[in-house]
N, C-alpha and C. Protein backbone atom coordinates (compact mmCIF):
# COMPACT_ATOMS: atom_id res chain seq x y z
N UNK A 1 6.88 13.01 8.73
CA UNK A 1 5.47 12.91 8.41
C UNK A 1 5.04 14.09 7.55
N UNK A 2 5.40 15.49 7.87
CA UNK A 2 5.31 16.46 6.81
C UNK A 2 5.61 16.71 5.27
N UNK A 3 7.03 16.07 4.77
CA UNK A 3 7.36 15.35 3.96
C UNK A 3 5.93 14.45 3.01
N UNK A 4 6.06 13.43 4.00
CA UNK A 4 5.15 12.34 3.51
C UNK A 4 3.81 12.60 2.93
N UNK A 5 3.23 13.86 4.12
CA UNK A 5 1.56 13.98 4.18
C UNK A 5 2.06 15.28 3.00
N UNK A 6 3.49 15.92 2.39
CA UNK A 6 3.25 17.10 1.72
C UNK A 6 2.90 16.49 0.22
N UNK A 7 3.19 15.06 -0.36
CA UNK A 7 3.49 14.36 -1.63
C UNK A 7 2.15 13.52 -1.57
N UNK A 8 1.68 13.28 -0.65
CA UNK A 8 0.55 12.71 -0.11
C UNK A 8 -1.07 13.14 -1.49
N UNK A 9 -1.79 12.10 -1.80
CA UNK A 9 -2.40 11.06 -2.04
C UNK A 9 -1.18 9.68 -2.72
N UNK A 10 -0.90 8.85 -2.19
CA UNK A 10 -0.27 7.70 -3.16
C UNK A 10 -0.89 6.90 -3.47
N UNK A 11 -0.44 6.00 -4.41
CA UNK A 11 -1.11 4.17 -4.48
C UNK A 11 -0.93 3.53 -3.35
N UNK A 12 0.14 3.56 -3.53
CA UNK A 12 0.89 2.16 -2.74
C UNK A 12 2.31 2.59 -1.89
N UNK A 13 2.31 2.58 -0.28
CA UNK A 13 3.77 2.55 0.10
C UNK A 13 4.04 1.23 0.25
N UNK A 14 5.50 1.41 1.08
CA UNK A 14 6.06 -0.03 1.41
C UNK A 14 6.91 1.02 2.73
N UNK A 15 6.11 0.24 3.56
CA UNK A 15 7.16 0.55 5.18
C UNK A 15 7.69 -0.68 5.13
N UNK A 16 9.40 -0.62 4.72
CA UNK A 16 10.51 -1.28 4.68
C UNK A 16 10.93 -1.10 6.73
N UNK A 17 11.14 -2.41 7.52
CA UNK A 17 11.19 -2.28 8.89
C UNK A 17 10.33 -1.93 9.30
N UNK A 18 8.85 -2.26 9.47
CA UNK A 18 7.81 -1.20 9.88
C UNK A 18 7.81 -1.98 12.02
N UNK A 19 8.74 -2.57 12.40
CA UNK A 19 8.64 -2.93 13.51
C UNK A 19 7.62 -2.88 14.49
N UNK A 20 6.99 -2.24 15.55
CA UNK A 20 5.72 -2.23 16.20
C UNK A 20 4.38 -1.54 15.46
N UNK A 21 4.79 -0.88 13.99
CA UNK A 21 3.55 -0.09 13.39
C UNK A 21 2.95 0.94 13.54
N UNK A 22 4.42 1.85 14.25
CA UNK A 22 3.86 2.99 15.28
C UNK A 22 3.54 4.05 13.70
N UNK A 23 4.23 4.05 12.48
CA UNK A 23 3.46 4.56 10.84
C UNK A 23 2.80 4.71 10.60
N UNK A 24 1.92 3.26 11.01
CA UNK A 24 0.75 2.28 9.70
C UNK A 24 -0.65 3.46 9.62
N UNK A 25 -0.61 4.15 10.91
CA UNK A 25 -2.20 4.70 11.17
C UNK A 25 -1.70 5.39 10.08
N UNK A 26 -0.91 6.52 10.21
CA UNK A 26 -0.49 7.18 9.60
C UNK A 26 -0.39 7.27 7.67
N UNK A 27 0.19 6.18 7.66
CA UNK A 27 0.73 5.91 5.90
C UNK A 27 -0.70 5.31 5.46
N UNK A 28 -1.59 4.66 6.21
CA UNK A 28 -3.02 4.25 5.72
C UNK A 28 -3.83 5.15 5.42
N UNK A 29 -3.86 6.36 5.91
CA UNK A 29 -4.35 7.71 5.55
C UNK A 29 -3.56 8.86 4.54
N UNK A 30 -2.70 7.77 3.99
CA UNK A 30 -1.89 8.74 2.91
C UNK A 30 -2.12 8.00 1.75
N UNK A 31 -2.09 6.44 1.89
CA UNK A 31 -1.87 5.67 0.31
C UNK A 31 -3.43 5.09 0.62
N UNK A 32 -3.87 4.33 -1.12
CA UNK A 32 -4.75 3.70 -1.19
C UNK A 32 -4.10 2.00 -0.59
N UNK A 33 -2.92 1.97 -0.70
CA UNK A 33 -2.36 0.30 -0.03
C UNK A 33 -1.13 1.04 0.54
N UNK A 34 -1.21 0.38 1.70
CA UNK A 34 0.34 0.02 2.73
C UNK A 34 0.66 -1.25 2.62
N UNK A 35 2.15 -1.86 2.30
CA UNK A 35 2.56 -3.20 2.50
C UNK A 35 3.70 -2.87 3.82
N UNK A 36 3.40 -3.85 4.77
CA UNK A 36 4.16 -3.39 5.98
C UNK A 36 5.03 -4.66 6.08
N UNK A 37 6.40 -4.21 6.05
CA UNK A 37 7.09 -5.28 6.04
C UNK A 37 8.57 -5.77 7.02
N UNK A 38 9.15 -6.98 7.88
CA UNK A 38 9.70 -6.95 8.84
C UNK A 38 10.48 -8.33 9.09
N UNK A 39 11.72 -8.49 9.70
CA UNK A 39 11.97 -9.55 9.50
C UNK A 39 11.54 -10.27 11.53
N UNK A 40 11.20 -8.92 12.16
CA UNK A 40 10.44 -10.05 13.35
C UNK A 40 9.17 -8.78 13.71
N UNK A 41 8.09 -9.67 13.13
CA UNK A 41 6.64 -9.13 13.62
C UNK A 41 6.12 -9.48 15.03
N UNK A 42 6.54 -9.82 15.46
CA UNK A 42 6.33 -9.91 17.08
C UNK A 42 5.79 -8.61 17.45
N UNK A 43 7.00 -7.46 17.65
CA UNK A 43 6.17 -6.25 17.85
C UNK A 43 4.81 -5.53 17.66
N UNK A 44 4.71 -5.70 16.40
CA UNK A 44 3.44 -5.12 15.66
C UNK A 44 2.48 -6.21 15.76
N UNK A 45 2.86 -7.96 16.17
CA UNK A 45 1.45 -8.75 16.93
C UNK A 45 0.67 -7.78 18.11
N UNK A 46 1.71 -8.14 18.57
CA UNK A 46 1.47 -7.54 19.81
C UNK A 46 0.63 -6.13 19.96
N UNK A 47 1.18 -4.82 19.57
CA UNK A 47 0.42 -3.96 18.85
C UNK A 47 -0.92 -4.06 18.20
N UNK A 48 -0.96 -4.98 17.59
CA UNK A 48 -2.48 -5.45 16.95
C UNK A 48 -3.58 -5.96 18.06
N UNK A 49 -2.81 -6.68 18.72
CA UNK A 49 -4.17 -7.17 19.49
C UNK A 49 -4.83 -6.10 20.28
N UNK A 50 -4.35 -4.76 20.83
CA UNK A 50 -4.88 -3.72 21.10
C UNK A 50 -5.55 -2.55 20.00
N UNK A 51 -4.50 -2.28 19.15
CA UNK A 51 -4.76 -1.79 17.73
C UNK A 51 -4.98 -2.32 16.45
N UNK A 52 -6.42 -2.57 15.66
CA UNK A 52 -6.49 -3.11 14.81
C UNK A 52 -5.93 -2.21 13.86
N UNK A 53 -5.04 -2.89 12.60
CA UNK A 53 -4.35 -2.26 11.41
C UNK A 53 -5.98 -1.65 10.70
N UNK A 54 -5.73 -0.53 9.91
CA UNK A 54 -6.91 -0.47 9.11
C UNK A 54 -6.47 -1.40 7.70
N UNK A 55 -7.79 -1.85 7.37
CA UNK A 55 -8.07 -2.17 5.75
C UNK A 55 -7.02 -2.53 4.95
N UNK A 56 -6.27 -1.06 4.87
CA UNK A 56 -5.83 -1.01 3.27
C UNK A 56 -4.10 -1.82 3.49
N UNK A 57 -3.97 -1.93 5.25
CA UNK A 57 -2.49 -2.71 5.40
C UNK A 57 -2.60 -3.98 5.16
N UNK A 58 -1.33 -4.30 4.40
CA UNK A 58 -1.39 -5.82 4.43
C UNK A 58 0.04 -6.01 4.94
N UNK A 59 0.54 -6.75 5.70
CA UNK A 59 1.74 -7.58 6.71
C UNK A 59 2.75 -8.94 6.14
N UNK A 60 3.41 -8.35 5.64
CA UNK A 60 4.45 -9.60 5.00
C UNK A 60 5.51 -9.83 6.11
N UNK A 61 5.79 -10.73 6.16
CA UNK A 61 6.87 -11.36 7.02
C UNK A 61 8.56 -11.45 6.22
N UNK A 62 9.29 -10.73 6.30
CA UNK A 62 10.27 -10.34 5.25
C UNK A 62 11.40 -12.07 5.15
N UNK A 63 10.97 -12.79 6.05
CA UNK A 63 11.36 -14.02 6.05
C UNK A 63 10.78 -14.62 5.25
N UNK A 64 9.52 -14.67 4.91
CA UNK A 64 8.86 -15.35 4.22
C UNK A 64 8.97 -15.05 2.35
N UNK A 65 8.50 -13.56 2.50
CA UNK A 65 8.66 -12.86 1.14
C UNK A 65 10.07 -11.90 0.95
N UNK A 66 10.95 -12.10 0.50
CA UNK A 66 12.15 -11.46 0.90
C UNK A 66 11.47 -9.96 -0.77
N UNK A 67 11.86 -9.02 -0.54
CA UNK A 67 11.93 -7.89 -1.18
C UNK A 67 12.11 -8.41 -2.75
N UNK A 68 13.09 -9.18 -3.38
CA UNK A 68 12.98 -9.79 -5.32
C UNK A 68 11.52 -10.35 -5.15
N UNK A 69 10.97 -10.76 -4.31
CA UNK A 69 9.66 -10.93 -4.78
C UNK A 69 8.45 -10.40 -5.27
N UNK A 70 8.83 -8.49 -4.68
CA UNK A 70 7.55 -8.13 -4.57
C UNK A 70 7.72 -7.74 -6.24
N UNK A 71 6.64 -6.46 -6.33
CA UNK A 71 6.82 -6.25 -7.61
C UNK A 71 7.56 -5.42 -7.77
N UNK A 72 8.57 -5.12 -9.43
CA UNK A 72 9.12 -4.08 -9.40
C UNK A 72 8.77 -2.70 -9.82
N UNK A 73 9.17 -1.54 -9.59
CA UNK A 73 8.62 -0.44 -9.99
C UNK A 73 7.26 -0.35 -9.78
N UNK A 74 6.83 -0.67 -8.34
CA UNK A 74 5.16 -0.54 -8.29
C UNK A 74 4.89 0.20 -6.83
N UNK A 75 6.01 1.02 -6.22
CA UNK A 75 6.04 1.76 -4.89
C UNK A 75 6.05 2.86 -5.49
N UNK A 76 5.29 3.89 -5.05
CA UNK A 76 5.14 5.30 -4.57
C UNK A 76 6.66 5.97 -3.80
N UNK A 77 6.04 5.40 -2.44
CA UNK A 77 6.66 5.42 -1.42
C UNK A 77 7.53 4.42 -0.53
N UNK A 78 8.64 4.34 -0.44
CA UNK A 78 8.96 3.16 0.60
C UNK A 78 9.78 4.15 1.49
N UNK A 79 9.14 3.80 2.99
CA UNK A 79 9.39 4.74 4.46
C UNK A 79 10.32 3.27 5.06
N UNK A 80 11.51 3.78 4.77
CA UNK A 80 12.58 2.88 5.43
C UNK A 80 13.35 4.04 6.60
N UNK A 81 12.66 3.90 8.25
CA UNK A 81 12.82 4.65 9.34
C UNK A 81 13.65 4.04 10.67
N UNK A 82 14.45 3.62 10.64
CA UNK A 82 15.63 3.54 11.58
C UNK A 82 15.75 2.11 11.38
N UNK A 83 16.18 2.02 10.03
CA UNK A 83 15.90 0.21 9.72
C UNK A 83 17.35 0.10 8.64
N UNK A 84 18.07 1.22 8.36
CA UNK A 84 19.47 0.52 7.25
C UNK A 84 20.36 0.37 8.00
N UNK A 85 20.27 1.10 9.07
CA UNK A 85 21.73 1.20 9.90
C UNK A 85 21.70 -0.56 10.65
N UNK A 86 20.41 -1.26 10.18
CA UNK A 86 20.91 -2.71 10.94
C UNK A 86 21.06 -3.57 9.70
N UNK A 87 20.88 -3.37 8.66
CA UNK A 87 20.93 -4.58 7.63
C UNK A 87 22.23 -4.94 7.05
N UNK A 88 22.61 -5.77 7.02
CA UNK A 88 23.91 -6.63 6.53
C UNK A 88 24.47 -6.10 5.48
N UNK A 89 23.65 -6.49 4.69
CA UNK A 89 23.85 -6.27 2.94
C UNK A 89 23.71 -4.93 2.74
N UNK A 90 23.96 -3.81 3.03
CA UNK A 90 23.45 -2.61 2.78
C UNK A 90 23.31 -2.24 0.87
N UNK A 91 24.08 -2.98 0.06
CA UNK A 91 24.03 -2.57 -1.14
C UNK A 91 23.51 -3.48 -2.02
N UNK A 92 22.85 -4.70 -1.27
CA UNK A 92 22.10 -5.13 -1.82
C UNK A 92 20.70 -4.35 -1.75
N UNK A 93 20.66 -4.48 -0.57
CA UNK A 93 19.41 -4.18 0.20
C UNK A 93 18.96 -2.78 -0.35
N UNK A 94 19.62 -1.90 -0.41
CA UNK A 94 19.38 -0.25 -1.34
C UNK A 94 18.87 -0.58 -2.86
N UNK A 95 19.70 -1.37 -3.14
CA UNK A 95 19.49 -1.81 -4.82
C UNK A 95 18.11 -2.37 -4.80
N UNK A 96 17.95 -2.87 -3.36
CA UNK A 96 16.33 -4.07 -4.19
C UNK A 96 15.30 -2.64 -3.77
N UNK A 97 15.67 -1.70 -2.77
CA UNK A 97 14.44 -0.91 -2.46
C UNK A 97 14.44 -0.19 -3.47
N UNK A 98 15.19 0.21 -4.18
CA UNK A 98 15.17 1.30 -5.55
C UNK A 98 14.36 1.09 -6.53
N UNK A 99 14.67 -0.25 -6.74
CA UNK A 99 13.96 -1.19 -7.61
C UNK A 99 12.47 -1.22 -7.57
N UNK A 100 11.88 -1.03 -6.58
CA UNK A 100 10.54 -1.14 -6.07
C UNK A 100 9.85 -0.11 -6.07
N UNK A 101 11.02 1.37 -6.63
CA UNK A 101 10.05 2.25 -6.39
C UNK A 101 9.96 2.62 -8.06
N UNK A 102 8.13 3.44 -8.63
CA UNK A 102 7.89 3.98 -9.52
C UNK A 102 8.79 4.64 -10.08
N UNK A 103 9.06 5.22 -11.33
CA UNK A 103 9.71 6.00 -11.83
C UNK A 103 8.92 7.85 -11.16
N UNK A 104 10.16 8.42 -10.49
CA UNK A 104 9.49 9.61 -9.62
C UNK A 104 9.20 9.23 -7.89
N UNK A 105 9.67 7.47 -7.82
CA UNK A 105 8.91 7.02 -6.20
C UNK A 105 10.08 7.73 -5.67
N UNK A 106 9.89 7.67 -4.29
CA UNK A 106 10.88 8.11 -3.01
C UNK A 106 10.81 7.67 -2.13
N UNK A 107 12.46 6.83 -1.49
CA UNK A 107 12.99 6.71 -0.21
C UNK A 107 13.14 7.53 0.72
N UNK A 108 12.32 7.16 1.63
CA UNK A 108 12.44 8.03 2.86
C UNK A 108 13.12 7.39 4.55
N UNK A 109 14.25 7.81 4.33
CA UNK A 109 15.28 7.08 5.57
C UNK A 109 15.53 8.14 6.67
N UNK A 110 15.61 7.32 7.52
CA UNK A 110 16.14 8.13 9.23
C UNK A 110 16.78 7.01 9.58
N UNK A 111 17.80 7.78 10.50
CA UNK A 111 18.61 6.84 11.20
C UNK A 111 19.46 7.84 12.15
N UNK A 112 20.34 6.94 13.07
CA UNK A 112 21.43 7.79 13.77
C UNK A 112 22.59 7.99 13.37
N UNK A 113 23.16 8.89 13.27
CA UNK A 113 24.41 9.54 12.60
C UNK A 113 25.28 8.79 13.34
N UNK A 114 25.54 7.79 14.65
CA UNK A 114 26.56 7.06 14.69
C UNK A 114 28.08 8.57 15.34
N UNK A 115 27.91 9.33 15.00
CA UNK A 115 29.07 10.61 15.48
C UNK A 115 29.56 10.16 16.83
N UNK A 116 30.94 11.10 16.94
CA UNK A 116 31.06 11.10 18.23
C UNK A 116 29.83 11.31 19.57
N UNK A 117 29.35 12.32 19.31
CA UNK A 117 28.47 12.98 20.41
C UNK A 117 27.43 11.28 20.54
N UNK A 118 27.07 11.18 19.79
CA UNK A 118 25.72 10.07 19.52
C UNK A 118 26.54 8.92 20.78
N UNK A 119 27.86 8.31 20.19
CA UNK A 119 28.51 7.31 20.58
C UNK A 119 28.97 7.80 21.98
N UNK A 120 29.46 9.14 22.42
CA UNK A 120 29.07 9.64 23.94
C UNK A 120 28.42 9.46 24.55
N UNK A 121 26.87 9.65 24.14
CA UNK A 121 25.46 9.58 24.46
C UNK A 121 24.90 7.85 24.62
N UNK A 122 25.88 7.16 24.15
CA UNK A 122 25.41 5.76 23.91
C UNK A 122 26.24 5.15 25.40
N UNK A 123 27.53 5.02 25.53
CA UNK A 123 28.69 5.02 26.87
C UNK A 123 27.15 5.98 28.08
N UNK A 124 26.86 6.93 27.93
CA UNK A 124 26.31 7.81 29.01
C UNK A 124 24.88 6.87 29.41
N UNK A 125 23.99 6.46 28.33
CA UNK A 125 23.32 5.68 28.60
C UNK A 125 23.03 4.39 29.00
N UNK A 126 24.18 3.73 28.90
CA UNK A 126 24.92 2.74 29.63
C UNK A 126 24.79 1.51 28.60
N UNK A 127 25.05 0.15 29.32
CA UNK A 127 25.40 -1.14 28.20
C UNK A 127 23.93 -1.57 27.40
N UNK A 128 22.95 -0.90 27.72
CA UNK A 128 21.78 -1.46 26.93
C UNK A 128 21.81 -1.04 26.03
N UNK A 129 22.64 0.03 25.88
CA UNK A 129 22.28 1.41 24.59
C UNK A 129 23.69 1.39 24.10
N UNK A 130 24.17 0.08 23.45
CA UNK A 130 25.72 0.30 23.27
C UNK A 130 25.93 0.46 21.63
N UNK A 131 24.60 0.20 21.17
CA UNK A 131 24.48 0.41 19.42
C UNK A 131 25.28 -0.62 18.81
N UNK A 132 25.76 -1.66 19.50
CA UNK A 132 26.92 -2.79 18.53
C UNK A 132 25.72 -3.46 17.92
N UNK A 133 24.03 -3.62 18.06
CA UNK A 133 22.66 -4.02 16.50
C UNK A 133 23.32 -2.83 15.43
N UNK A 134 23.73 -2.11 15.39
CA UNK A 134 23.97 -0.87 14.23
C UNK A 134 25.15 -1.50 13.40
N UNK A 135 25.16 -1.81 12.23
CA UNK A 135 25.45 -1.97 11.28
C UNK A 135 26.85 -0.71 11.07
N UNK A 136 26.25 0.16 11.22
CA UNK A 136 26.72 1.88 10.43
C UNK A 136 25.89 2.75 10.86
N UNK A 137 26.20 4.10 10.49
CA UNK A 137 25.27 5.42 10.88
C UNK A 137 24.79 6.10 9.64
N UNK A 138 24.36 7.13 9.44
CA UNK A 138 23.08 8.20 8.15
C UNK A 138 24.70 7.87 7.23
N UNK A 139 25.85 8.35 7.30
CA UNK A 139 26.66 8.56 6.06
C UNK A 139 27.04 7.71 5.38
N UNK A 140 27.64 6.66 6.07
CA UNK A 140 27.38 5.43 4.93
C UNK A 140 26.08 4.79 4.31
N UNK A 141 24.86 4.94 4.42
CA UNK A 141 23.73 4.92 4.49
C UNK A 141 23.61 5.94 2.90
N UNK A 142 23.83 7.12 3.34
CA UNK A 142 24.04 8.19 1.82
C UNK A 142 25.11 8.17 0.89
N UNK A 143 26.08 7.71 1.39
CA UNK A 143 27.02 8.16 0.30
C UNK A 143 26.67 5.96 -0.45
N UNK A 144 25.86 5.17 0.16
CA UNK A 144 25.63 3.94 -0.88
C UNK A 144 24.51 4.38 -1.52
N UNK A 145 23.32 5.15 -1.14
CA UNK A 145 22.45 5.64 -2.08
C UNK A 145 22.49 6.51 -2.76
N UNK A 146 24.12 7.91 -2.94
CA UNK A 146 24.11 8.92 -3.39
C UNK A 146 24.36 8.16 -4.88
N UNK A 147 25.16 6.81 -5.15
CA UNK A 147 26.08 6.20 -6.18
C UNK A 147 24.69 5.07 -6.90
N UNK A 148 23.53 5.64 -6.58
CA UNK A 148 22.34 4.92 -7.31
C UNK A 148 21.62 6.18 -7.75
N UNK A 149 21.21 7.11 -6.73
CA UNK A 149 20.14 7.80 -6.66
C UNK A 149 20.69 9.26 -5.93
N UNK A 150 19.51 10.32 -6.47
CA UNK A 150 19.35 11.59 -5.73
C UNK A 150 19.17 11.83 -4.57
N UNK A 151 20.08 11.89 -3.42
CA UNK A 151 19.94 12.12 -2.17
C UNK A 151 19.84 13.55 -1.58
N UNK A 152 18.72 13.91 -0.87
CA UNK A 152 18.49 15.15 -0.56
C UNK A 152 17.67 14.93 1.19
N UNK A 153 18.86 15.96 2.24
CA UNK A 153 18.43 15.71 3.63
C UNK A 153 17.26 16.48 3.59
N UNK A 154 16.32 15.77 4.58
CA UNK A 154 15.03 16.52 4.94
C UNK A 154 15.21 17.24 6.22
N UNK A 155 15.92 16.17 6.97
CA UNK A 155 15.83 17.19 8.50
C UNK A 155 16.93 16.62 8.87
N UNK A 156 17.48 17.48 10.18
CA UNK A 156 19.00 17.18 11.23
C UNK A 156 18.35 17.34 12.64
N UNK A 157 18.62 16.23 13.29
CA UNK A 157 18.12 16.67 14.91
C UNK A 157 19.46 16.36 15.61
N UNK A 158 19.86 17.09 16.36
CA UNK A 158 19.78 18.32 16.97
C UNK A 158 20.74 18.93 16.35
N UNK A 159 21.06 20.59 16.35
CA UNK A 159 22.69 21.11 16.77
C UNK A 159 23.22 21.18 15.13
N UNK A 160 24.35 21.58 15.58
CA UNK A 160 25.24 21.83 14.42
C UNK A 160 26.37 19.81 14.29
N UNK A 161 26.37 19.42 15.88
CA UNK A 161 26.55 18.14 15.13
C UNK A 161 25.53 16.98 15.24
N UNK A 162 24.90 16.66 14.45
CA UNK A 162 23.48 15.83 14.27
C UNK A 162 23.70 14.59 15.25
N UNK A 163 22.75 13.82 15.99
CA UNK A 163 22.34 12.90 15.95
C UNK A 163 21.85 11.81 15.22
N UNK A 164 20.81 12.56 14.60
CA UNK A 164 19.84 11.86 13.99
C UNK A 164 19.56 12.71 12.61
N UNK A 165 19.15 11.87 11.65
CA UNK A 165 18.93 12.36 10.27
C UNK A 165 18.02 11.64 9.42
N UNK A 166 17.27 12.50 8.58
CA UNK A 166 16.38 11.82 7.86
C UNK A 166 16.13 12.39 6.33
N UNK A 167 16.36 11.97 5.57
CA UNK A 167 16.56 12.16 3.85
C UNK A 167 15.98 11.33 3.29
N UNK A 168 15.96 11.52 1.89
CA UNK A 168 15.23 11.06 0.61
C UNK A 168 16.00 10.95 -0.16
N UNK A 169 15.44 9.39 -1.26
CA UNK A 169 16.49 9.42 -2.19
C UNK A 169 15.28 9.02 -3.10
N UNK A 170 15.61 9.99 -4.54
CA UNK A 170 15.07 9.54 -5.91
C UNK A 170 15.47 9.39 -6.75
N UNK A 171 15.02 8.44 -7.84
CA UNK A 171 16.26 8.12 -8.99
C UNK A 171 15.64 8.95 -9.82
């Protein structure tokens, strides 16, 4: 969020996975438009009927409007936050978000590093938490966006061996 709120007034983001909308307050007070986008909005229904979205969000259903649709080169920002490590296509899927952003826009990704310790921590937490939804972890994640774009880490949680990681990529 420091990151975000430091680059902060935008046009337009795109929360790529924006799942329950726990962002939206957030990125609505940074851009003049949020497009919040997901391939199951269930969560963020749900969320709504207690929390109304403000104004400036609008809610695509990523089933409906798949990403070649939107426009190109017309994102600021796209906040893609614990959402590559599940997608199939990972090099499609990088290629179409790149595409979407301004000349100067920026990807902003988090995810779990997938490491030993993480995959310890996953066995310790038992079969709910077994990570086989994970696709991959942060490094394959960077080294498919290092071979498009400028990748630069923002933060490491925890330790000298990470968990969790969150970087930017600009072309």
């Amino acid at each position: 969020m420091n990151y975000i709120e430091k680059n902060a007034p935008y046009e337009k983001i795109l929360d790529f996975g924006c799942g329950s909308g726990v962002m939206l307050p957030f990125l609505a007070q940074q851009s003049k438009q949020v497009i919040a986008i997901d391939i199951d909005l269930l969560p963020l229904e749900r969320v709504k009927k207690h929390f109304p979205l403000a104004e400036n969000i609008h809610v695509l259903d990523a089933k409906q409007t798949p990403l070649s649709e939107l426009t190109s080169r017309s994102f600021d920002l796209i906040n893609a936050l614990d959402v590559l490590e599940h997608v199939h296509n990972l090099p499609h899927t990088v290629s179409e978000l790149l595409a979407l952003l301004k000349p100067g826009g920026r990807l902003v990704i988090s995810g779990p590093t997938e490491n030993i310790l993480y995959q310890i921590g996953r066995k310790l937490a038992g079969p709910e938490f077994s990570g086989e939804y994970h696709e991959r972890g942060t490094a394959e994640i960077k080294r498919e966006l290092a071979q498009l774009a400028h990748v630069r880490q923002i933060a490491a949680l925890y330790g000298p061996m990470p968990l969790f990681e969150i970087f930017v990529a600009q072309m």
